[in-house]
C-alpha atoms as a PDB file:
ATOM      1  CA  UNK A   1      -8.132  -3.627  -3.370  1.00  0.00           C
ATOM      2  CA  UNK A   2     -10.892  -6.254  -3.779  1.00  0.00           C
ATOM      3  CA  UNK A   3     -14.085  -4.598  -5.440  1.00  0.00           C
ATOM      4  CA  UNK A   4     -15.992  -6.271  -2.735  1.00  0.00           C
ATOM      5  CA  UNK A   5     -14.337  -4.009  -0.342  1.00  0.00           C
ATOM      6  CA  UNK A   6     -14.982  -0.587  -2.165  1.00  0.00           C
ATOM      7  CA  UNK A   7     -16.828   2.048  -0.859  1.00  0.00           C
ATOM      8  CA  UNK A   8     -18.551   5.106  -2.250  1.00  0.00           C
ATOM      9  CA  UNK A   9     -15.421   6.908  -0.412  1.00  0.00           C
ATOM     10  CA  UNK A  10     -12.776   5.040  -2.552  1.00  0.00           C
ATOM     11  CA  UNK A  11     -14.633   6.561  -5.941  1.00  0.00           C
ATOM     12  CA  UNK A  12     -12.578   8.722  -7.849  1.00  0.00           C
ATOM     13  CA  UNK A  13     -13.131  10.985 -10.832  1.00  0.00           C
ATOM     14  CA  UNK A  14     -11.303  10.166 -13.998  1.00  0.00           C
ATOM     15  CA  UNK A  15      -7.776  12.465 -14.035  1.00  0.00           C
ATOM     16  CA  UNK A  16      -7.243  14.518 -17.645  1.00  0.00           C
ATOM     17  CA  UNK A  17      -6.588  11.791 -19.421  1.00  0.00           C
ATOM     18  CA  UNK A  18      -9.907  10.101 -18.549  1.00  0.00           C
ATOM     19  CA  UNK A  19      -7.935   7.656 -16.046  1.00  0.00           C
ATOM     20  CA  UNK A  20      -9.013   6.885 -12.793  1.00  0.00           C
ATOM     21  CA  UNK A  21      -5.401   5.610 -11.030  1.00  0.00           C
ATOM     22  CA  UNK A  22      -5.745   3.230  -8.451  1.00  0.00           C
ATOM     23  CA  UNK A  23      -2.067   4.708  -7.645  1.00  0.00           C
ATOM     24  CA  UNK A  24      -3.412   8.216  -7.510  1.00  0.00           C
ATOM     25  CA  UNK A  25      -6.622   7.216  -4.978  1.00  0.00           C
ATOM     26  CA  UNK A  26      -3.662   4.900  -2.647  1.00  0.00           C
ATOM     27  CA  UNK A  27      -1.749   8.542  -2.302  1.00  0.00           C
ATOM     28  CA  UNK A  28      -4.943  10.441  -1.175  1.00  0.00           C
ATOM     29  CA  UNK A  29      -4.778   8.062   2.058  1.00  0.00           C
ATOM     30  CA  UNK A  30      -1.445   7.237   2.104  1.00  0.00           C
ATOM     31  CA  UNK A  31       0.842   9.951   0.537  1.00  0.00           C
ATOM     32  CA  UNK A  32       2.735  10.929   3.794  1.00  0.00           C
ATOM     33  CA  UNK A  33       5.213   9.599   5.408  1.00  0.00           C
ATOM     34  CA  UNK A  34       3.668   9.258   8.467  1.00  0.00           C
ATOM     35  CA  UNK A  35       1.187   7.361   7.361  1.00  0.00           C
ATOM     36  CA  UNK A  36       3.362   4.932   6.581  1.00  0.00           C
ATOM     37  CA  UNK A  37       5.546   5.065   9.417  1.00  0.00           C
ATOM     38  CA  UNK A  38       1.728   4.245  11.416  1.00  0.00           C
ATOM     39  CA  UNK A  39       1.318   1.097   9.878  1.00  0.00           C
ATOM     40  CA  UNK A  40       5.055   0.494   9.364  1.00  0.00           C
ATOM     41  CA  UNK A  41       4.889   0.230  13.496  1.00  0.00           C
ATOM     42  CA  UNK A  42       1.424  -1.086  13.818  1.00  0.00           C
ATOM     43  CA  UNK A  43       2.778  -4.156  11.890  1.00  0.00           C
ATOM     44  CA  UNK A  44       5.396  -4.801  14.226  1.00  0.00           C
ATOM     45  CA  UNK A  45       2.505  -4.629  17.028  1.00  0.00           C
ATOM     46  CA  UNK A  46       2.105  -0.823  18.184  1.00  0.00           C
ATOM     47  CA  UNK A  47      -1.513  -0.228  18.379  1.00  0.00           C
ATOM     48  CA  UNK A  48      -1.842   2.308  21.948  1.00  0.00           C
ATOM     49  CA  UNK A  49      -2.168   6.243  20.242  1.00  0.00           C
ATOM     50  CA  UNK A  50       0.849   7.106  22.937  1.00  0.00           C
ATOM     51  CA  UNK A  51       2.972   4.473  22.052  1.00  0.00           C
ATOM     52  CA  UNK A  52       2.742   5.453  18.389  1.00  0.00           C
ATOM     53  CA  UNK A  53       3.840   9.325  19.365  1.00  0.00           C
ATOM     54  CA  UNK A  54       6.846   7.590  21.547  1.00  0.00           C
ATOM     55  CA  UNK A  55       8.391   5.776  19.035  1.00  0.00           C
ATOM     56  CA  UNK A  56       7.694   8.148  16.204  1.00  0.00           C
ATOM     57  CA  UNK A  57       8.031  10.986  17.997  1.00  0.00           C
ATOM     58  CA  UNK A  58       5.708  12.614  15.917  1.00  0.00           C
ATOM     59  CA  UNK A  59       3.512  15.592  16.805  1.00  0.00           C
ATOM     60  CA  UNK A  60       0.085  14.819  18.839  1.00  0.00           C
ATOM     61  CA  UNK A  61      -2.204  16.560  16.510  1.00  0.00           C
ATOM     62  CA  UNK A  62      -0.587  15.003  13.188  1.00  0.00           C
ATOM     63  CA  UNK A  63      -0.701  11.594  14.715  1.00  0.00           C
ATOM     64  CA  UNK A  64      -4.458  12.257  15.166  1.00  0.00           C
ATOM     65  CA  UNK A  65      -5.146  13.514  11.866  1.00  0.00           C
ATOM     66  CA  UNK A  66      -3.014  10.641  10.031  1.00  0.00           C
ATOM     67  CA  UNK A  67      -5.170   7.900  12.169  1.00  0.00           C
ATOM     68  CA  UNK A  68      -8.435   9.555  11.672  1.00  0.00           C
ATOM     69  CA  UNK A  69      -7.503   9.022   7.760  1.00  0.00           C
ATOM     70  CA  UNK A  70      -6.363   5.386   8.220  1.00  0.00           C
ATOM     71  CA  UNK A  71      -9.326   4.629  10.211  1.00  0.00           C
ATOM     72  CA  UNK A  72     -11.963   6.158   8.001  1.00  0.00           C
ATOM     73  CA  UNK A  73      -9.940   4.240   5.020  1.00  0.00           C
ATOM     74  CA  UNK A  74     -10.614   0.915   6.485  1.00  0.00           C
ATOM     75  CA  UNK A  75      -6.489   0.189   7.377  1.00  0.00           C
ATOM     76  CA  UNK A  76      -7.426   0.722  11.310  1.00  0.00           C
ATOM     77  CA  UNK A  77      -9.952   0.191  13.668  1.00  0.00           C
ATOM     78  CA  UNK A  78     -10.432   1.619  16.363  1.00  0.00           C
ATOM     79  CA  UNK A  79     -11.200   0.458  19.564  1.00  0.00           C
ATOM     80  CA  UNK A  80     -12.169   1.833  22.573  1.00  0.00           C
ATOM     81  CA  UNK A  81      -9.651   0.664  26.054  1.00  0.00           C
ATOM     82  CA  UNK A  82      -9.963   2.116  29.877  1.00  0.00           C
ATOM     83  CA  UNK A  83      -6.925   1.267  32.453  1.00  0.00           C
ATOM     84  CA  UNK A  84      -7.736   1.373  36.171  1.00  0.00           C
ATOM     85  CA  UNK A  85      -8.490   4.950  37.256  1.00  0.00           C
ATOM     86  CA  UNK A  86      -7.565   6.239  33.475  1.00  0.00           C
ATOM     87  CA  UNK A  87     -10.215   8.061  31.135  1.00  0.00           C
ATOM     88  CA  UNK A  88     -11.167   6.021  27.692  1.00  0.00           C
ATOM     89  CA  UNK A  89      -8.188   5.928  25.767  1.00  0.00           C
ATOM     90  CA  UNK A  90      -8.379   4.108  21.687  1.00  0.00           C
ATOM     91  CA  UNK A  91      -5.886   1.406  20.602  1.00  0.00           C
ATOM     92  CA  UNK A  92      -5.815   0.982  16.803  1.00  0.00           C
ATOM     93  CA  UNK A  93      -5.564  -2.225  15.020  1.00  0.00           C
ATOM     94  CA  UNK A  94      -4.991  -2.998  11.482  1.00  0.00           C
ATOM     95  CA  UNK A  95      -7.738  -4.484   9.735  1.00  0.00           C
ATOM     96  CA  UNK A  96      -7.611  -7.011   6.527  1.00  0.00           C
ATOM     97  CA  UNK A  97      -7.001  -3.894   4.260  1.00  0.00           C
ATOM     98  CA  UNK A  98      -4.367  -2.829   6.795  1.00  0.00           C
ATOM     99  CA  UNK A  99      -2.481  -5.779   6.768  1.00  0.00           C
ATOM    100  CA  UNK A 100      -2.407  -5.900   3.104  1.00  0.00           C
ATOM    101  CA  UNK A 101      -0.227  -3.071   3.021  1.00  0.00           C
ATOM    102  CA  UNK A 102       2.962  -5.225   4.230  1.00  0.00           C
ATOM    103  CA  UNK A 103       3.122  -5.750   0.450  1.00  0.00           C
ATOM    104  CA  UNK A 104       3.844  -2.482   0.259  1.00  0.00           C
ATOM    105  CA  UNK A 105       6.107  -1.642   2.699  1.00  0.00           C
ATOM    106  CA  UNK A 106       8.279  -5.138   1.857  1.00  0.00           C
ATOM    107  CA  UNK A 107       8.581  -3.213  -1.347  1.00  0.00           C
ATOM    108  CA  UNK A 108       9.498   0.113  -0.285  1.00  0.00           C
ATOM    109  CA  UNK A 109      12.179  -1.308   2.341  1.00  0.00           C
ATOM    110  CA  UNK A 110      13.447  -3.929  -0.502  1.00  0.00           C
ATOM    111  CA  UNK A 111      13.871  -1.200  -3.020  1.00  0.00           C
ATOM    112  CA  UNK A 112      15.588   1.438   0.074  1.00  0.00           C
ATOM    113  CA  UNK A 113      17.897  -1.745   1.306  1.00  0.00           C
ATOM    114  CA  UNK A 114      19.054  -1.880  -2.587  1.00  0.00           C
ATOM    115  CA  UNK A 115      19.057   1.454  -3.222  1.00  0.00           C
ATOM    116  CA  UNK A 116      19.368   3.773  -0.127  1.00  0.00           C
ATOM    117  CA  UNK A 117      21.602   1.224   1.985  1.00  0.00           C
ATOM    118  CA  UNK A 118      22.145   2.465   5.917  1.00  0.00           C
ATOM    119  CA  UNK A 119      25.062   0.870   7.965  1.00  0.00           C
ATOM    120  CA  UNK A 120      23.514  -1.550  10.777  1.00  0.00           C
ATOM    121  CA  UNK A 121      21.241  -4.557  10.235  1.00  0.00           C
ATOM    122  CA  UNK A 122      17.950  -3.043   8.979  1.00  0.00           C
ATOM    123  CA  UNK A 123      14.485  -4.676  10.207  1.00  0.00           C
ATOM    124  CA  UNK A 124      13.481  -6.787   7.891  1.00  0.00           C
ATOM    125  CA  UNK A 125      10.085  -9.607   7.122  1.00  0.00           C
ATOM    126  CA  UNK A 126      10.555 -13.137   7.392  1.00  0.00           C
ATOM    127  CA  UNK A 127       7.920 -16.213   6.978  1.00  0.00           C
ATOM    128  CA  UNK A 128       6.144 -16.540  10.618  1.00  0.00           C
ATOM    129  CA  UNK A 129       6.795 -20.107  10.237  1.00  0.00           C
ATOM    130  CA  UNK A 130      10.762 -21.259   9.884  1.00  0.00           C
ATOM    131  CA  UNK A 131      11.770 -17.317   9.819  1.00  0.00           C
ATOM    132  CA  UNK A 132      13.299 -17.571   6.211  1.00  0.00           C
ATOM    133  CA  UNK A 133      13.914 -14.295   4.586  1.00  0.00           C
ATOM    134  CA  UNK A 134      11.099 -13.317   2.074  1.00  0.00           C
ATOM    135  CA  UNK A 135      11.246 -10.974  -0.849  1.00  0.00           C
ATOM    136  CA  UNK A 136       8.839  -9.279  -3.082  1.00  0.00           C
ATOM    137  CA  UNK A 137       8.620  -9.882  -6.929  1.00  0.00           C
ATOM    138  CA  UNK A 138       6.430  -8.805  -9.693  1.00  0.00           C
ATOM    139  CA  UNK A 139       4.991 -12.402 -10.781  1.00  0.00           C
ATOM    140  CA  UNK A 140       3.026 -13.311 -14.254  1.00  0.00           C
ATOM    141  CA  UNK A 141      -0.438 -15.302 -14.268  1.00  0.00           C
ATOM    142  CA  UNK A 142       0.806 -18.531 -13.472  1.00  0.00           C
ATOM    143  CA  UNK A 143       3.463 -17.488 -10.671  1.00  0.00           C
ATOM    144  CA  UNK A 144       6.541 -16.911 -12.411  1.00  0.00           C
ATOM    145  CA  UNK A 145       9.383 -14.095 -11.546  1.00  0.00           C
ATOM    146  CA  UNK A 146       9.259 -11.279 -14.118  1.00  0.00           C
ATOM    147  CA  UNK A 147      11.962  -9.563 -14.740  1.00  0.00           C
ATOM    148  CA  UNK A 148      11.626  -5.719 -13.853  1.00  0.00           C
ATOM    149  CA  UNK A 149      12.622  -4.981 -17.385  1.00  0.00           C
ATOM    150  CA  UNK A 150       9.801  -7.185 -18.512  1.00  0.00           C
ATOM    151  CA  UNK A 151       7.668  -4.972 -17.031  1.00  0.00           C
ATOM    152  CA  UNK A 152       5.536  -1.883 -17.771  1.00  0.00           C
ATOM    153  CA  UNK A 153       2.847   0.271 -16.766  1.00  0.00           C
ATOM    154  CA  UNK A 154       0.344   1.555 -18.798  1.00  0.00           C
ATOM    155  CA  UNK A 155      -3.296   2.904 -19.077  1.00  0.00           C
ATOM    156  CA  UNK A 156      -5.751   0.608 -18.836  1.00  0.00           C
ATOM    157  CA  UNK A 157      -7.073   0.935 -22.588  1.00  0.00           C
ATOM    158  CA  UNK A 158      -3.525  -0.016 -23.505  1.00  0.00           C
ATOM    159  CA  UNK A 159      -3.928  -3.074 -21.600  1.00  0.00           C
ATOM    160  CA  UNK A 160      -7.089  -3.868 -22.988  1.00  0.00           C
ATOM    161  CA  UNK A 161      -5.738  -3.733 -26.330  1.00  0.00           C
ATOM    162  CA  UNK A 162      -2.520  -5.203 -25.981  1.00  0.00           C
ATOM    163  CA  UNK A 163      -4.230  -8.578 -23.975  1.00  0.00           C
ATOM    164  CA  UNK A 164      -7.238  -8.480 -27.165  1.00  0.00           C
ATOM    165  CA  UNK A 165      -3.829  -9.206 -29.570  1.00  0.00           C
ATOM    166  CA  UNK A 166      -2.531 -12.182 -27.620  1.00  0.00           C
ATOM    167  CA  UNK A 167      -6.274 -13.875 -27.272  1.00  0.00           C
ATOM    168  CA  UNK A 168      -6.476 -13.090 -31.023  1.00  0.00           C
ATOM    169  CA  UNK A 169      -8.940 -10.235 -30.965  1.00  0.00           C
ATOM    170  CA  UNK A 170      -9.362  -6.677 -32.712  1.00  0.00           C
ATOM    171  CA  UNK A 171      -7.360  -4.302 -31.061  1.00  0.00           C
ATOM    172  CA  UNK A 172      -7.163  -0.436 -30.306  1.00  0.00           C
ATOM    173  CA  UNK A 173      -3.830   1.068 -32.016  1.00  0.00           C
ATOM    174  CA  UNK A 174      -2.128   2.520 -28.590  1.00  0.00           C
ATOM    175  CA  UNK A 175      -1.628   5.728 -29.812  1.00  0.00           C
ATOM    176  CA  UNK A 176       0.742   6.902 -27.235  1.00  0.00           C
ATOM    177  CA  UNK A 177       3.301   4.642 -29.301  1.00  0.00           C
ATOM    178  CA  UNK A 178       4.187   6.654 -32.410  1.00  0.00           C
ATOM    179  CA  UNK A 179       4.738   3.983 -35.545  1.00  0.00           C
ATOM    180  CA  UNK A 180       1.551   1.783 -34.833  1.00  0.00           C
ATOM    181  CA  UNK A 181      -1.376   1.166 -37.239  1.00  0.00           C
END
């Protein structure tokens, strides 16, 4: 998330270790499944409330609830829509924090394609020009594939310290890695 975006809802209290996990504050919005099933289908151009219960078939009241979240995160807007002798129904669109999430969800269906393989063709994302097939990676500084083995997550004083050695600087001993100092 850009910092330009953040709001005083996004804030988060440090966890036990003093962290405050961008991973941990993505879960408070998004740590159902149905959540992700909204914007799942709201990428592929669902945006009418009744629609979304159709091809979910998921129940009225938790459908509310989940787009109430995503709405008052920022990943929907909502927008107000009256057919001929209808009452004032809402349509929900993704917004640019919304769309953003394809990222996401590239990631989770790459990783359940590779790991949790159905029989069929599965949906997949494609470039909207040419239609080539598209993948996620984790990619260094200048662009270049990592591999996932290259790879590690770790608490941002870690980070700090570990970036101060390869610029040259002092640097923190990581004392979550026995042997060092």
């Amino acid at each position: 998330m850009h910092a330009d975006r953040t709001t005083a809802a996004d804030a988060q209290e440090p966890d036990a270790r003093g962290e405050v996990c961008s991973i941990q504050r993505s879960l408070d919005i998004l740590g159902q499944k149905w959540a992700f099933l909204i914007v799942r289908n709201a990428l592929r151009g669902t945006t009418r409330f009744s629609d979304f219960r159709k091809e979910l078939g998921i129940p009225t009241d938790v459908l509310s609830a989940r787009l109430s979240t995503l709405v008052d995160a920022g990943i929907f807007e909502r927008e107000s829509y009256q057919e001929a002798g209808s009452r004032i129904r809402h349509a929900y669109r993704l917004t640019r924090r919304g769309q953003e999430l394809k990222v996401v969800l590239a990631a989770l269906q790459q990783w359940g394609e590779e790991n949790r393989p159905a029989p069929g063709l599965p949906a997949t994302y494609i470039q909207e020009r040419g239609g080539g097939d598209v993948q996620v990676a984790i990619l260094d500084e200048n662009g270049r594939v990592l591999d996932i083995d290259d790879v590690r997550l770790v608490p941002a004083e870690v980070a700090r310290g570990i970036r101060s050695r390869a610029s040259g600087g002092a640097h923190p001993v990581d004392e979550s890695r026995p042997g060092q100092g």
